[in-house]
Every structure is written in structure tokens, then in C-alpha cells.
N, C-alpha and C. Protein backbone atom coordinates (compact mmCIF):
# COMPACT_ATOMS: atom_id res chain seq x y z
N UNK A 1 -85.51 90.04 160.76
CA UNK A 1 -86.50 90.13 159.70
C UNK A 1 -87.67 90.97 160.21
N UNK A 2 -87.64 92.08 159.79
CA UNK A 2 -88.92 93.04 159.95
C UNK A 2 -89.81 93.65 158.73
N UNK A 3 -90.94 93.61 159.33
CA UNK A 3 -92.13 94.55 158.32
C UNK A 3 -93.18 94.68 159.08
N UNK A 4 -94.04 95.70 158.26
CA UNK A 4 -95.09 96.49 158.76
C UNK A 4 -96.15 95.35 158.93
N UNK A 5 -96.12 94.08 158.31
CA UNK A 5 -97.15 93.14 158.43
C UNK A 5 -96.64 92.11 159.64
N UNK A 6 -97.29 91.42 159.61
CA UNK A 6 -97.39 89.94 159.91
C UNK A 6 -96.61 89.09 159.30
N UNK A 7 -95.39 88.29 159.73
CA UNK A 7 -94.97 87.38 158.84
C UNK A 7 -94.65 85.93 159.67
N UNK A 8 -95.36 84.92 159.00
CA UNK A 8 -95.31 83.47 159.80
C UNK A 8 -94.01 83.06 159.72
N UNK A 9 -93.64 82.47 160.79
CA UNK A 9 -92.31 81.63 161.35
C UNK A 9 -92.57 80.39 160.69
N UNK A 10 -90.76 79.78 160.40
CA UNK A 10 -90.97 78.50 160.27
C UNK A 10 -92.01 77.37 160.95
N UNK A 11 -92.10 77.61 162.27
CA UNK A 11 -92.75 76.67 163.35
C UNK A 11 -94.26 77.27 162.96
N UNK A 12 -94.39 78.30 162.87
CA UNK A 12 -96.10 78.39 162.77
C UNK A 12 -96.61 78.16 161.23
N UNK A 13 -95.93 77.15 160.46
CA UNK A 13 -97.01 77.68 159.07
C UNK A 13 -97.18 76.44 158.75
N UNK A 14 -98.22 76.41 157.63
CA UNK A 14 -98.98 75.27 157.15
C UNK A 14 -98.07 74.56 156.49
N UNK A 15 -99.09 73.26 156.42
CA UNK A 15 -97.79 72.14 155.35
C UNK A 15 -97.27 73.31 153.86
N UNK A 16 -98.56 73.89 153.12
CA UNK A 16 -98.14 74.77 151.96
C UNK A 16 -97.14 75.63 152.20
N UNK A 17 -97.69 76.28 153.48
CA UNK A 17 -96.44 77.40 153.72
C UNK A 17 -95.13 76.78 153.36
N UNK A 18 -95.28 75.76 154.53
CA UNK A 18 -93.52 75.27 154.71
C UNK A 18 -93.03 75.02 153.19
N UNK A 19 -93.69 74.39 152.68
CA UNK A 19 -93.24 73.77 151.34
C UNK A 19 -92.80 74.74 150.47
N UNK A 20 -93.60 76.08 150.49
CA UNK A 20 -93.09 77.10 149.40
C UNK A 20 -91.84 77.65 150.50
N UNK A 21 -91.25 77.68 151.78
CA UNK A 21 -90.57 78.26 152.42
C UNK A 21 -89.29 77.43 151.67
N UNK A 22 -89.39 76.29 151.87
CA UNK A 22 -88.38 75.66 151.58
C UNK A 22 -88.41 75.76 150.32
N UNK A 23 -89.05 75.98 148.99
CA UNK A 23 -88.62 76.59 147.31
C UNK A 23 -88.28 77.97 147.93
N UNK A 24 -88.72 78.79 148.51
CA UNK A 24 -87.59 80.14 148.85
C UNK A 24 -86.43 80.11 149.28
N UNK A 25 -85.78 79.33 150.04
CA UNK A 25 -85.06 79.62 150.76
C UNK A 25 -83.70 79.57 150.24
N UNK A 26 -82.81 80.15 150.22
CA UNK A 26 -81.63 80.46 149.85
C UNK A 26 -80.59 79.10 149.76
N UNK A 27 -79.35 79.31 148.82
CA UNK A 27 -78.60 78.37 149.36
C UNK A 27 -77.90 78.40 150.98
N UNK A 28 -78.07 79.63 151.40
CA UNK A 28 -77.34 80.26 153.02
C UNK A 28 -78.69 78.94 153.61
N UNK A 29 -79.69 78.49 153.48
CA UNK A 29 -80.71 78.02 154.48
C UNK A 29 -81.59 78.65 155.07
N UNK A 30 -81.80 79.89 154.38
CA UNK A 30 -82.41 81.54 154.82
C UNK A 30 -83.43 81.81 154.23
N UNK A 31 -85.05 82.18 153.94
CA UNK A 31 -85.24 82.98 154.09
C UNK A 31 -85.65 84.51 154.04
N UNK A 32 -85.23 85.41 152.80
CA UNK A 32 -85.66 86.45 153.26
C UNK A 32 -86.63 87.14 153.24
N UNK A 33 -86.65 88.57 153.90
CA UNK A 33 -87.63 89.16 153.87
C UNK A 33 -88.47 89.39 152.57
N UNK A 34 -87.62 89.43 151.80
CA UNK A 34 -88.19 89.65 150.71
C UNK A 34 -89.35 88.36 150.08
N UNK A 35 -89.13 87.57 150.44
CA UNK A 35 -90.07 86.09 150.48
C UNK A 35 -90.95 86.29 151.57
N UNK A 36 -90.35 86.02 152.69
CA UNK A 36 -91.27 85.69 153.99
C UNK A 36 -92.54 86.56 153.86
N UNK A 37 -92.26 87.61 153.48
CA UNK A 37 -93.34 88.85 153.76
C UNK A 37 -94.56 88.44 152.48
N UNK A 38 -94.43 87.14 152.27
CA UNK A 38 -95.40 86.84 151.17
C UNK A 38 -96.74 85.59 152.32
N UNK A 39 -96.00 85.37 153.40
CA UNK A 39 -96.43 84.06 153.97
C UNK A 39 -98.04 84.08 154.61
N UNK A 40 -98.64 85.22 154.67
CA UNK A 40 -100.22 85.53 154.64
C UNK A 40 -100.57 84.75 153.69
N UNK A 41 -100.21 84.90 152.36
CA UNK A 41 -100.64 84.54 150.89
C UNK A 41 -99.49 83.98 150.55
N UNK A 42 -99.17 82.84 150.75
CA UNK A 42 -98.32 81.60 150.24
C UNK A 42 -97.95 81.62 148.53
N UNK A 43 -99.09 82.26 147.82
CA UNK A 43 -99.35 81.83 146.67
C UNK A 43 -98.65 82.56 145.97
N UNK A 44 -98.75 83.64 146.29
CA UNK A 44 -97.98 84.77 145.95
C UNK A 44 -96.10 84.90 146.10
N UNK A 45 -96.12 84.27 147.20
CA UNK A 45 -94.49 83.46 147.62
C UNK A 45 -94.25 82.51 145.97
N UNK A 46 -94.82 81.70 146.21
CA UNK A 46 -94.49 80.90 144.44
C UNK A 46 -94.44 81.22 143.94
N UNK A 47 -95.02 82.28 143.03
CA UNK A 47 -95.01 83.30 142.12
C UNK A 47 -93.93 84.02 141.94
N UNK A 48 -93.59 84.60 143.44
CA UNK A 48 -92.72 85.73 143.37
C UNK A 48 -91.14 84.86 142.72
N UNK A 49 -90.91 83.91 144.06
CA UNK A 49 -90.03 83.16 143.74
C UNK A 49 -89.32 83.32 142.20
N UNK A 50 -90.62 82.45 141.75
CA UNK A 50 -90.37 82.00 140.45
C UNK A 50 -90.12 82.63 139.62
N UNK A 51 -90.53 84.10 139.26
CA UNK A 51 -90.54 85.23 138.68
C UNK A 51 -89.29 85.66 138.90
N UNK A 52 -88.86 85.77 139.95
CA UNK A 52 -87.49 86.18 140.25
C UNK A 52 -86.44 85.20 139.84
N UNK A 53 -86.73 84.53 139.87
CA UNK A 53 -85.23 83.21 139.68
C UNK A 53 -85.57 83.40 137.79
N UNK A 54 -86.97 83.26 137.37
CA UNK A 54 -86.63 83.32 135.99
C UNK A 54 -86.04 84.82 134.99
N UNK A 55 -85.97 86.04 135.92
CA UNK A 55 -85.60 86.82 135.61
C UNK A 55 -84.24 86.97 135.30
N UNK A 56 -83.63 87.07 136.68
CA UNK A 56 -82.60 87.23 137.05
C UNK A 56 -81.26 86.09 137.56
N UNK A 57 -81.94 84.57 137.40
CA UNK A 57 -80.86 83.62 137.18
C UNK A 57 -81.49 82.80 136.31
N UNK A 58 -81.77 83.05 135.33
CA UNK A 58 -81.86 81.90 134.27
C UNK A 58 -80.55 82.02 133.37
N UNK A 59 -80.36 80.64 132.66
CA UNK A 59 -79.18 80.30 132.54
C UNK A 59 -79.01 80.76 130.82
N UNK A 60 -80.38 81.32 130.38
CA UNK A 60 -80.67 81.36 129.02
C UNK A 60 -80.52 83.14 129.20
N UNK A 61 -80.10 83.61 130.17
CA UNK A 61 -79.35 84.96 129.85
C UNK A 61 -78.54 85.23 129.01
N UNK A 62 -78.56 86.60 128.29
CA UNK A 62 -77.28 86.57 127.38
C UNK A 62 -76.38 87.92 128.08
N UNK A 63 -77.04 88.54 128.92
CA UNK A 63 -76.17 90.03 129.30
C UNK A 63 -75.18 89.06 130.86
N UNK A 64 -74.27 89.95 131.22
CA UNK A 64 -73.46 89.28 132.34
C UNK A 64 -74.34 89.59 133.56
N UNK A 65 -74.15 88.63 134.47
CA UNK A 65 -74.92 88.68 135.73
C UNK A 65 -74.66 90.10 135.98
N UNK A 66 -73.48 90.42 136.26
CA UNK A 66 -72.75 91.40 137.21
C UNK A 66 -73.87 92.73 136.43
N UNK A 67 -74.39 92.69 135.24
CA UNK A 67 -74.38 93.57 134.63
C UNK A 67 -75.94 94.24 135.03
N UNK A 68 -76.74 92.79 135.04
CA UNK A 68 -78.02 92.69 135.50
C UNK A 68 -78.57 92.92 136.96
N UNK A 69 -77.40 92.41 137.46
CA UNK A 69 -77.50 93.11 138.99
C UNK A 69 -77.30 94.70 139.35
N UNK A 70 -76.27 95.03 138.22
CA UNK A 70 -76.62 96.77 137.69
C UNK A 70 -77.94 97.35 137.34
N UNK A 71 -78.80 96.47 136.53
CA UNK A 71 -79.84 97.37 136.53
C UNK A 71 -80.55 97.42 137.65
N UNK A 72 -80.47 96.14 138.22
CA UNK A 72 -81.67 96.26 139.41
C UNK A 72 -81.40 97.04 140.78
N UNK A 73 -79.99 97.35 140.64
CA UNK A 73 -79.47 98.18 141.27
C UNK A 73 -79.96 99.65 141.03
N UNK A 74 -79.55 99.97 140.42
CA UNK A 74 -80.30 101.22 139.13
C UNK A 74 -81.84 101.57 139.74
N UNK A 75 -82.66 100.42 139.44
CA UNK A 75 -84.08 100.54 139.29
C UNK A 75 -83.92 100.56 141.12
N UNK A 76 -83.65 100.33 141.62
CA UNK A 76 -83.53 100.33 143.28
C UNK A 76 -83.76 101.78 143.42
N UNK A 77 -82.65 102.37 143.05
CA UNK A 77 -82.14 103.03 143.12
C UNK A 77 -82.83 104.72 142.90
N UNK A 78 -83.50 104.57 141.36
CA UNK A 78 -84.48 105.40 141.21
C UNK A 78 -86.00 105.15 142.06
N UNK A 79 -85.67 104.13 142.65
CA UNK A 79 -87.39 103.50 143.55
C UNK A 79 -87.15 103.62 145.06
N UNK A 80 -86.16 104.71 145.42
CA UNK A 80 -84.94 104.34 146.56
C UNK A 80 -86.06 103.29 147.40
N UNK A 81 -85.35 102.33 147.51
CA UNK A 81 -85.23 100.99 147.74
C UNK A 81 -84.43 100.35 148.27
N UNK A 82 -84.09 100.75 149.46
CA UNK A 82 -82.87 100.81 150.15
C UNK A 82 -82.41 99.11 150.54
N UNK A 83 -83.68 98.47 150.53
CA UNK A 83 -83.79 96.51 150.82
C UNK A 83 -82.90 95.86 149.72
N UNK A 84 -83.68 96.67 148.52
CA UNK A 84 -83.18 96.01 147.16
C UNK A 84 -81.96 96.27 146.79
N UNK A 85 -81.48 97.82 146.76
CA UNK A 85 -80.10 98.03 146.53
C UNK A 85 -79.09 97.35 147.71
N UNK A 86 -79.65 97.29 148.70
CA UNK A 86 -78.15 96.86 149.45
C UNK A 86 -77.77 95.21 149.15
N UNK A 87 -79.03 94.30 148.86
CA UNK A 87 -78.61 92.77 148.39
C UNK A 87 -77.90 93.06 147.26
N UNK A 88 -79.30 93.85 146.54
CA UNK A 88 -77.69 93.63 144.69
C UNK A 88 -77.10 94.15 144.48
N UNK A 89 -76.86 95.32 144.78
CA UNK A 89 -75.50 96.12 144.97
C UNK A 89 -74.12 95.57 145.43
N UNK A 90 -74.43 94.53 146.96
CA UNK A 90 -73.45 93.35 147.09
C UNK A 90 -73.24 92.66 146.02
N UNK A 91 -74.03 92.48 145.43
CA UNK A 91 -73.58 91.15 144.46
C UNK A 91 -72.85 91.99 143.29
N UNK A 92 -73.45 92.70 142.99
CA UNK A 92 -72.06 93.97 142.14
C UNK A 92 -70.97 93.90 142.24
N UNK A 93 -70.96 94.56 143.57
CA UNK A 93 -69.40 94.23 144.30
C UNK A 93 -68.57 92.95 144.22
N UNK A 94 -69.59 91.62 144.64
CA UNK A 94 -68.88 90.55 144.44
C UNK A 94 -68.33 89.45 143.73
N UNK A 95 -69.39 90.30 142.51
CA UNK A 95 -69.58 89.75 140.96
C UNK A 95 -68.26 90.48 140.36
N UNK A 96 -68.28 91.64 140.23
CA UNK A 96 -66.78 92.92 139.45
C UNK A 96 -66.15 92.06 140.14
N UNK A 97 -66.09 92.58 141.61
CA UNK A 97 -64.19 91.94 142.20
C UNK A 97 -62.60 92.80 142.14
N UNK A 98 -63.75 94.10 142.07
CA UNK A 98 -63.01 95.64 141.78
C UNK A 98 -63.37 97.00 142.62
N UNK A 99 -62.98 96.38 144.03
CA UNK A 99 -63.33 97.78 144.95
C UNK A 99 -63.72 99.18 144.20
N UNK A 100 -62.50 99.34 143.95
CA UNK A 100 -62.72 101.26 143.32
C UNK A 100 -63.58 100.84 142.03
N UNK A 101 -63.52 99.84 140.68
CA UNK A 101 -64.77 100.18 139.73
C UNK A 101 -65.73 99.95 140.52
N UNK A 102 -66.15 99.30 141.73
CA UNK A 102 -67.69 98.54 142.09
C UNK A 102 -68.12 100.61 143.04
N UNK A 103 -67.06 101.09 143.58
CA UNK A 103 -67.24 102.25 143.78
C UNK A 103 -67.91 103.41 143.12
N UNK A 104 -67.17 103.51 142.07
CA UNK A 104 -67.66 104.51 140.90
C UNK A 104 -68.65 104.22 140.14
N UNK A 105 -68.94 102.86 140.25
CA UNK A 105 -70.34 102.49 139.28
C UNK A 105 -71.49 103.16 140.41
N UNK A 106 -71.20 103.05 141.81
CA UNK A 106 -71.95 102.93 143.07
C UNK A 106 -72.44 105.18 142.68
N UNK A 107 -71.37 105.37 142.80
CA UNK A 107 -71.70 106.86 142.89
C UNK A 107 -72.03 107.13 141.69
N UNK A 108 -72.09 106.74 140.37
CA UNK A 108 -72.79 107.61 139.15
C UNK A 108 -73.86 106.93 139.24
N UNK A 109 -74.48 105.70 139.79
CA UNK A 109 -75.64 105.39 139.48
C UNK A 109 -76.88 106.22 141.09
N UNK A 110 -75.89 106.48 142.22
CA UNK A 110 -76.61 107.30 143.59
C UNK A 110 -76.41 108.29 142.59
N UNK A 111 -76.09 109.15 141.42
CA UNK A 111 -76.07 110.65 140.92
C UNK A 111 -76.98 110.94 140.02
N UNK A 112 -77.26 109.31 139.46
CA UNK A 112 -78.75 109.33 138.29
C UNK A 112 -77.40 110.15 136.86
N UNK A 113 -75.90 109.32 136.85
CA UNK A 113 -75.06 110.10 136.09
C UNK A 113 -74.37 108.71 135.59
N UNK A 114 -75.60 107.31 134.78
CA UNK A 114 -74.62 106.27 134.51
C UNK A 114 -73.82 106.52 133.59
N UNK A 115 -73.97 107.38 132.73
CA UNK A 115 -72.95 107.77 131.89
C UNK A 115 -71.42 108.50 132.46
N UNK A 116 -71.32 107.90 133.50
CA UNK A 116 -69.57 108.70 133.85
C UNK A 116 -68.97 106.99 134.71
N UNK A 117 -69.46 106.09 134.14
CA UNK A 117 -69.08 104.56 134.21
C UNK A 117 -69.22 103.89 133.07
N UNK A 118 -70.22 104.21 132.14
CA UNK A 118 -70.97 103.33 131.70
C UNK A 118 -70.62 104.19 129.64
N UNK A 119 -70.75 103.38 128.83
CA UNK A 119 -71.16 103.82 127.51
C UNK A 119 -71.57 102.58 126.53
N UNK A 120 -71.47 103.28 125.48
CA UNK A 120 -72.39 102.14 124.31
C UNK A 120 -73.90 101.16 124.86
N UNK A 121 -74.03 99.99 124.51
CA UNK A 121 -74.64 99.59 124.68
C UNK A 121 -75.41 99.41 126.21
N UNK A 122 -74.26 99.42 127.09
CA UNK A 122 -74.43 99.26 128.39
C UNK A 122 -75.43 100.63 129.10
N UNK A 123 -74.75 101.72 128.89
CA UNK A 123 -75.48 102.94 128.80
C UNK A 123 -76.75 103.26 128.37
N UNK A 124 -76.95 102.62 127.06
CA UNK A 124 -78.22 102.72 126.40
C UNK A 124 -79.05 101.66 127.33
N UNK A 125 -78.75 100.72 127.77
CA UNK A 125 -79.99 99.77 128.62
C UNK A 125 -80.14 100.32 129.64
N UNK A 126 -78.90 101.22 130.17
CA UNK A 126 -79.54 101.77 131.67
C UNK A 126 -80.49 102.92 131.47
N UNK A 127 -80.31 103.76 130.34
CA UNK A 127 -81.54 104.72 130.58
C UNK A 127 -82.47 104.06 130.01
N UNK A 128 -82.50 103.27 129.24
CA UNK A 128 -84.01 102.72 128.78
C UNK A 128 -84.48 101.88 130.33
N UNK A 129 -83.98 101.20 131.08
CA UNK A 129 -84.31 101.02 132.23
C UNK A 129 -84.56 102.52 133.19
N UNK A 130 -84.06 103.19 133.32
CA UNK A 130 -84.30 104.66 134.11
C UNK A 130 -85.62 105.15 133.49
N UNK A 131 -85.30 105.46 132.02
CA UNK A 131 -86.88 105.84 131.76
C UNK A 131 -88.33 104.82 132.02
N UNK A 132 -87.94 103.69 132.05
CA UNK A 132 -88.77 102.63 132.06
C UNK A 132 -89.48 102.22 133.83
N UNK A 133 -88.63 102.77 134.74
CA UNK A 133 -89.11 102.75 136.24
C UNK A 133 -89.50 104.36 136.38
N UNK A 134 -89.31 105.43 136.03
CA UNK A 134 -89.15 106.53 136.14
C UNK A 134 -90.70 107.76 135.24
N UNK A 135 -90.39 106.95 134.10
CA UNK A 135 -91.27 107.68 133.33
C UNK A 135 -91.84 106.33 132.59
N UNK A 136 -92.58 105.55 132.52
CA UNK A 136 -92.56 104.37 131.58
C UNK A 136 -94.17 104.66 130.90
N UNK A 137 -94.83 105.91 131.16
CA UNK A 137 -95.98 106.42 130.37
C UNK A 137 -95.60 107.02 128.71
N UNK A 138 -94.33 107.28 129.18
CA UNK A 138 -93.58 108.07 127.95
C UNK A 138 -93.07 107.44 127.02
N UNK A 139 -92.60 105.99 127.37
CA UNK A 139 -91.71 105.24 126.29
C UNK A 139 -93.04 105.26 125.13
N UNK A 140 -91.69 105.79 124.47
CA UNK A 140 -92.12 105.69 122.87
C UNK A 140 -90.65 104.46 121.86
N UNK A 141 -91.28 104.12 120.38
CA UNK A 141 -90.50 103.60 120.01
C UNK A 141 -89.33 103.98 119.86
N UNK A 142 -88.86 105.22 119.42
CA UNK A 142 -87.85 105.80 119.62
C UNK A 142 -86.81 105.16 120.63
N UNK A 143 -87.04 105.10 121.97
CA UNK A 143 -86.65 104.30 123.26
C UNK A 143 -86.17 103.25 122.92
N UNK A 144 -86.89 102.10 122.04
CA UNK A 144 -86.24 100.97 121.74
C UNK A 144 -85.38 100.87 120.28
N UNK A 145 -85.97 102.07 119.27
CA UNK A 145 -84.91 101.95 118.12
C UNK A 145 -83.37 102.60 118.74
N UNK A 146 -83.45 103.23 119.83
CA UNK A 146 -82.24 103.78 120.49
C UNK A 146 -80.84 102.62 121.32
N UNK A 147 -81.99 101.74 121.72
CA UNK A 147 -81.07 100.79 121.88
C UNK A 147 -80.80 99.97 120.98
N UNK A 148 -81.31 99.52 119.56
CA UNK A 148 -80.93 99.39 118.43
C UNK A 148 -79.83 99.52 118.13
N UNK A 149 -79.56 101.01 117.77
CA UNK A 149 -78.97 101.58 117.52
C UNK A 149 -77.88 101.44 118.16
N UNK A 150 -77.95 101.16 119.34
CA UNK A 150 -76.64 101.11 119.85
C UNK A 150 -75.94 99.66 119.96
N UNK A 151 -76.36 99.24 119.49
CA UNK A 151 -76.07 97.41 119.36
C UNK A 151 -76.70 96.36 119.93
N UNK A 152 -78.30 97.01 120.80
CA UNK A 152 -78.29 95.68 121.89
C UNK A 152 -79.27 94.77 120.91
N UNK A 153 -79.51 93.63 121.35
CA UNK A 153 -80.31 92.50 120.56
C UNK A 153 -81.40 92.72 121.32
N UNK A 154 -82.69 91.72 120.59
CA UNK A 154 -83.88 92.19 121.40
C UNK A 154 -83.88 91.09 122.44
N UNK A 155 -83.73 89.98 122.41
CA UNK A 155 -83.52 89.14 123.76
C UNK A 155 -82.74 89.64 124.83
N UNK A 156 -81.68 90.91 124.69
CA UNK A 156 -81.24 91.67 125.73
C UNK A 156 -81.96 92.59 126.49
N UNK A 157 -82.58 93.77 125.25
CA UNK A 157 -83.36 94.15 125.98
C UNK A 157 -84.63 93.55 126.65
N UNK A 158 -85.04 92.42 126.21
CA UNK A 158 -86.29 91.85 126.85
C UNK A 158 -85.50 91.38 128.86
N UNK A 159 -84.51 91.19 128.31
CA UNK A 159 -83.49 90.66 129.46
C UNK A 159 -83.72 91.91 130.68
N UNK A 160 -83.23 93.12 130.67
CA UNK A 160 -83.52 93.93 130.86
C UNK A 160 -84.66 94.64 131.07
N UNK A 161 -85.39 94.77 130.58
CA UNK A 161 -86.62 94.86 130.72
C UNK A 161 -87.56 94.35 131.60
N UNK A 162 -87.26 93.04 131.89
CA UNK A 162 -87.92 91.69 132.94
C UNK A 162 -87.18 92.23 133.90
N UNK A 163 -85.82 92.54 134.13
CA UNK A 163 -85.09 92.63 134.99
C UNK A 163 -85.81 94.15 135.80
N UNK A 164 -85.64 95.25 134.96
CA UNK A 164 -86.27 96.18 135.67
C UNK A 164 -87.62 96.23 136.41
N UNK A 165 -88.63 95.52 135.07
CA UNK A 165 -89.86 95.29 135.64
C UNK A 165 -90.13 94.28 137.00
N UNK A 166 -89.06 93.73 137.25
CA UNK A 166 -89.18 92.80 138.39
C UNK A 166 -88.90 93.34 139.80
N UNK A 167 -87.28 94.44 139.08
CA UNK A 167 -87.63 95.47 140.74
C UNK A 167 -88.97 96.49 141.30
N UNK A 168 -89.62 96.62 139.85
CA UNK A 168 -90.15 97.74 140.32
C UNK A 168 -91.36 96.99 140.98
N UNK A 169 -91.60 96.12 140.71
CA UNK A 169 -92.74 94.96 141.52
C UNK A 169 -91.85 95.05 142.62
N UNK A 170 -91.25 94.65 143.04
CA UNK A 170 -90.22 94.10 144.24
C UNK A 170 -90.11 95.43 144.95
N UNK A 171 -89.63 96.78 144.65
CA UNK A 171 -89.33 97.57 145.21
C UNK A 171 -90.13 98.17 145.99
N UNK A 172 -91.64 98.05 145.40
CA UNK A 172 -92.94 98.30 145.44
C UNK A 172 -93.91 97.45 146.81
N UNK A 173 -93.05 96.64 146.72
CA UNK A 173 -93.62 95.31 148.03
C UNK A 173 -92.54 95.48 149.18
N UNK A 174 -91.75 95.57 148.99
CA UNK A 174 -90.34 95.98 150.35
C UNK A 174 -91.01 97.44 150.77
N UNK A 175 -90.61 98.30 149.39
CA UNK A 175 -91.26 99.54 150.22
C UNK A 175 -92.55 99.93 150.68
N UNK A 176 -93.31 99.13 150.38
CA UNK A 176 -95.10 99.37 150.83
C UNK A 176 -95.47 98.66 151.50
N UNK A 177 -94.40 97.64 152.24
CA UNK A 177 -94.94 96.78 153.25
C UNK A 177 -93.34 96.59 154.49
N UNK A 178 -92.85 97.89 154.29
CA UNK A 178 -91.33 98.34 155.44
C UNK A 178 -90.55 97.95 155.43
N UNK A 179 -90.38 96.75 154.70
CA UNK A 179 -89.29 95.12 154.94
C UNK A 179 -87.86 96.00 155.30
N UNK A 180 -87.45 95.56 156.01
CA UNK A 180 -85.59 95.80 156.05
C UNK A 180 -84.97 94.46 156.28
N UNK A 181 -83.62 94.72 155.98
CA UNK A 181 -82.70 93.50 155.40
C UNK A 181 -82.28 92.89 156.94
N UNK A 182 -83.20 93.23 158.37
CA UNK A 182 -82.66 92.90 159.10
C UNK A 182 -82.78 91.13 159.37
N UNK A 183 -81.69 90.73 159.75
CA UNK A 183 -81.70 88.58 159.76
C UNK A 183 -81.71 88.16 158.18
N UNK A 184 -81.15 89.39 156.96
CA UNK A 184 -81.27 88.45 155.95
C UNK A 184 -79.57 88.15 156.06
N UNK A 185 -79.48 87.26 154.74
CA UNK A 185 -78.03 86.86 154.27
C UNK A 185 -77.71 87.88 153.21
N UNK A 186 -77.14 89.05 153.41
CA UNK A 186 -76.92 90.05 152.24
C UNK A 186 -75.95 89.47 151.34
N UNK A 187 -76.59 89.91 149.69
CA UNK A 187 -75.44 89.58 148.83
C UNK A 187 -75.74 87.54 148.53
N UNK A 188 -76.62 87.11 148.52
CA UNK A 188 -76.58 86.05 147.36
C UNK A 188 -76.29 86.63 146.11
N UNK A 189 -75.27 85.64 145.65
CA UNK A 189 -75.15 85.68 144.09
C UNK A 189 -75.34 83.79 143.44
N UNK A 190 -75.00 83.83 142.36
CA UNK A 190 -74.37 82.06 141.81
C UNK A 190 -73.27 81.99 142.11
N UNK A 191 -72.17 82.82 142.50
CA UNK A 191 -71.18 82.15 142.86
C UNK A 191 -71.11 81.71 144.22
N UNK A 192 -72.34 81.89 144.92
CA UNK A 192 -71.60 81.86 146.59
C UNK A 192 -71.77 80.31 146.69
């Protein structure tokens, strides 16, 4: 577990610390960087946590995990975010359960080309996510009558939306404070 900061050990932190360590910590018993690097400001650890679990595992999702771990892959991806893409990108992989598709999704989304995997609705959330980490001064309504249009509901895109907006917070804290995935457990998903 590395970063450009300071990050407290189990053995050195306050009763609060410990307490939010243990609401972070993985089902592995872990940990990661992506948490720890909150342990200056504890408070911010709760937050993050929580923000994250309500994003991206709440049970009141309606898009498929596998699918959501695509965008944040995506948004990694345009944020190169090398921390973020390599956890959910695993879980891609382990979510499909399809070497060569988890492949080809891998190289049109490193090409900024989701359209040579991807169409209809699925397509339409990834560039409204691309434009939305990328250019998000620009979204106009257009942007969202587009995914309309293409069938998604608005609790999807809100789905989406949280989802992107959560990497780009996230991508933003890994990459502006060095974190690498070294001592994490790569690849939590719900199924592990």
C-alpha cells in the first residue's frame, strides 16, 4: 500500500480511525488504498465508503453490475487511472466470465471506440458517461434526450451518472495523492 501521503496503520490509529477501518474493510479483511489514504481525515473515509457502496452496490440498481463496472472502467479510463481501472476492470472480467468478450470490451474502451462492443442503449450511457468525465461543461439536454431516445429510463441514467461521478471523485484522489494497488486485494466484486 503506497501514496504520496501519510497513511496510518492498523496499530497506530485512534478508536475512530479503527472503527471506520473496520466499515472499510473488504470482505478479503483488507483495506485498500483507496480507503486507507483517507486515515489523516477519518471523516472523509465514512463518506467515501458510503458513497461508494451506495453507488455502485446498492441492491436498488436496475443496470447489471458487470455493466456498471464498465462505466467506471470507462471513466478510469478517460481519467487514466490506472488504480481504478485495474480493480474494476477485474471485476469485468469476473463478472462476464468471457476471456475474449472481457478482451474486446478491454481494447475498444483503451481506443475511446465503445462502439465496436457496445450498441443501443448500452452505447448511449457510455458516451453520455465519456462526455460527462471528459467534457461535462458541455452537456446540454440534448445529451440526456439522446439517451431517451435510445431506451434508457431515468433511474438508469441517474445509475450511471452516480456511477461516473463517483470515479471521477475517486480517480481524482488515487491520482492526486499516487495511490497504487500495491498490498490491495484486486478485483472485489458481490460474488467473491
Amino acid at each position: 500500500m503506497t501514496a504520496w501521503i501519510k497513511m496510518v496503520s492498523d496499530e497506530d490509529a485512534s478508536p475512530r480511525l479503527k472503527e471506520l477501518l473496520e466499515h472499510a474493510r473488504t470482505p478479503h479483511g483488507t483495506v485498500d488504498t483507496v480507503m486507507r489514504v483517507h486515515s489523516l481525515r477519518p471523516e472523509t473515509m465514512n463518506g467515501h465508503v458510503t458513497l461508494y457502496r451506495s453507488v455502485l452496490h446498492s441492491d436498488e440498481n436496475e443496470l447489471p453490475f458487470w455493466f456498471l463496472e464498465v462505466i467506471a472502467s470507462y471513466t478510469s479510463i478517460l481519467n487514466d487511472c490506472t488504480y481504478s481501472l485495474t480493480h474494476h476492470f477485474m471485476n469485468v472480467r469476473n463478472l462476464i466470465r468471457d476471456q475474449a468478450r472481457s478482451d474486446r470490451i478491454f481494447v475498444a474502451l483503451k481506443a475511446q471506440r465503445p462502439e465496436d462492443e457496445f450498441d443501443g442503449k448500452e452505447l448511449a450511457l457510455l458516451r453520455y458517461a465519456a462526455k460527462l468525465t471528459t467534457d461535462v461543461g458541455k452537456m446540454v439536454r440534448s445529451d440526456f434526450e439522446a439517451l431517451k431516445i435510445a431506451g434508457c429510463e431515468d433511474g438508469e441514467i441517474l445509475e450511471v451518472n452516480q456511477v461516473c461521478a463517483y470515479f471521477n471523485y475517486s480517480n481524482r484522489l488515487l491520482n492526486g495523492l499516487g495511490c497504487t494497488t500495491e498490498g490491495d486485494q484486486i478485483g472485489y466484486y458481490k460474488g467473491d
